[in-house]
Protein backbone atom coordinates (compact mmCIF):
# COMPACT_ATOMS: atom_id res chain seq x y z
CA UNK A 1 -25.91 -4.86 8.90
CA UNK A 2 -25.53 -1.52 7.78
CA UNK A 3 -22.26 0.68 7.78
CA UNK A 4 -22.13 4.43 8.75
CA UNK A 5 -20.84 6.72 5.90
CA UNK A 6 -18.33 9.84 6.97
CA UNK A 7 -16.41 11.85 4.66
CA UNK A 8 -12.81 13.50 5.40
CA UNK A 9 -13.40 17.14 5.53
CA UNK A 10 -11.28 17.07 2.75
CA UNK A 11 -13.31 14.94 0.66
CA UNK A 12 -16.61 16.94 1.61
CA UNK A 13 -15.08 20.63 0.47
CA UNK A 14 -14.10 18.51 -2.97
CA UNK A 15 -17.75 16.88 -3.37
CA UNK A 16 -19.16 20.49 -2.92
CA UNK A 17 -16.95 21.89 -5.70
CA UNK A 18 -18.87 19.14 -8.70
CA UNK A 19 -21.65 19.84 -10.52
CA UNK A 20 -24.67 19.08 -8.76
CA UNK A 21 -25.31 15.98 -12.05
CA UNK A 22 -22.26 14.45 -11.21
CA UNK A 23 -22.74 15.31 -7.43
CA UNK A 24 -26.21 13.44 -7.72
CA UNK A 25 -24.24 10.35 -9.24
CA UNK A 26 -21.36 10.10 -6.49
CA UNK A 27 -24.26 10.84 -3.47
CA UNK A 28 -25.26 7.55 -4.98
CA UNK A 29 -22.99 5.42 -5.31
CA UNK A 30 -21.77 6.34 -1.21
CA UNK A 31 -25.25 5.77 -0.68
CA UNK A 32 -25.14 2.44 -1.47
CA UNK A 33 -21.81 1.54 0.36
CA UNK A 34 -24.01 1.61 3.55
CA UNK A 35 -25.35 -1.61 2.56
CA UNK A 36 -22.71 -3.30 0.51
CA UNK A 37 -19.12 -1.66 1.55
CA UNK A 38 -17.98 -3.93 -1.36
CA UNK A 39 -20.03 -3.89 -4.20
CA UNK A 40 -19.27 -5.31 -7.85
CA UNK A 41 -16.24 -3.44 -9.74
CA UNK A 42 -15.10 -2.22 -6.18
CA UNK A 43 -10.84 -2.39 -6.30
CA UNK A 44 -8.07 -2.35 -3.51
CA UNK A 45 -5.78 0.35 -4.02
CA UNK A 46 -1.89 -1.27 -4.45
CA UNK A 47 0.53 0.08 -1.73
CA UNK A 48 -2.44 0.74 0.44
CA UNK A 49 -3.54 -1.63 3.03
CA UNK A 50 -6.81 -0.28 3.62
CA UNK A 51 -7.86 1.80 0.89
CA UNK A 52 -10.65 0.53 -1.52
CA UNK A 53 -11.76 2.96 -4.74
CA UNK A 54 -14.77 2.87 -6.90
CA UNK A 55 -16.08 4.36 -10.05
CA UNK A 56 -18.72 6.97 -11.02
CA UNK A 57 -17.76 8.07 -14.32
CA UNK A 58 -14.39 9.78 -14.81
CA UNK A 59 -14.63 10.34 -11.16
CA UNK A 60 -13.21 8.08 -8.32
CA UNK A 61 -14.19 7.59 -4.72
CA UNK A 62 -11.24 6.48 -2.54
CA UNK A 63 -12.80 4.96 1.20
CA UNK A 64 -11.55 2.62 3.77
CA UNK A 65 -13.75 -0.02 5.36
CA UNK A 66 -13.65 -0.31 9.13
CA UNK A 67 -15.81 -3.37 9.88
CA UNK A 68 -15.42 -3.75 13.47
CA UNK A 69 -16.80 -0.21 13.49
CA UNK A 70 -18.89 -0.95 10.55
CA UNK A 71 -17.88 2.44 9.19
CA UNK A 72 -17.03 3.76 5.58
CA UNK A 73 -14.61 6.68 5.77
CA UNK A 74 -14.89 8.17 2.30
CA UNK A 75 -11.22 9.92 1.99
CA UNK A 76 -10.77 11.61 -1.49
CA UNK A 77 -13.17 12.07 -4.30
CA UNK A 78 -11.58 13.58 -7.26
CA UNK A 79 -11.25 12.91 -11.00
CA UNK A 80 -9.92 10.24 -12.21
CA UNK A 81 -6.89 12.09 -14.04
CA UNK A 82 -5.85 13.90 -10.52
CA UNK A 83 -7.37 10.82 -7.88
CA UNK A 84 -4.00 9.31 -7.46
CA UNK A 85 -1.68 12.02 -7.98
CA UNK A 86 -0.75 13.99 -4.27
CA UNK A 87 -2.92 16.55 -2.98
């Protein structure tokens, strides 16, 4: 069972802006959400039903799981000192 991965317009204009290492890294790790929408070290987000983050580095990837679409929406990819603050 594999998921389809889509990313917020929002979060595609941000993963454009990194450097293509860390871009390389992140590409990754979405990569492999296809397969396993909740891998190992994978966290809910508090105050958000459906929100899910993981880590690359000092960066965060914030997504929410549909399963009944089995779909990954990747919604923000940012730093990990500016991930949680408001856009």
């Amino acid at each position: 069972m594999s998921y389809r991965i889509e990313l917020a317009p929002s979060a595609a204009r941000a993963f454009t802006r990194l450097d293509r290492g860390i871009q390389r890294r992140i590409r990754d790790a979405i990569d492999g959400l296809q397969d396993n929408p909740r891998p190992a070290g994978v966290r809910k987000l508090t105050g958000a039903d459906d929100l899910w983050r993981i880590r690359v580095g000092d960066y965060r990837v914030v997504y929410r799981i549909e399963d009944h679409r089995l779909l990954v929406l990747v919604v923000r990819i940012a730093h990990r000192r500016d991930i949680y603050r408001g856009k």
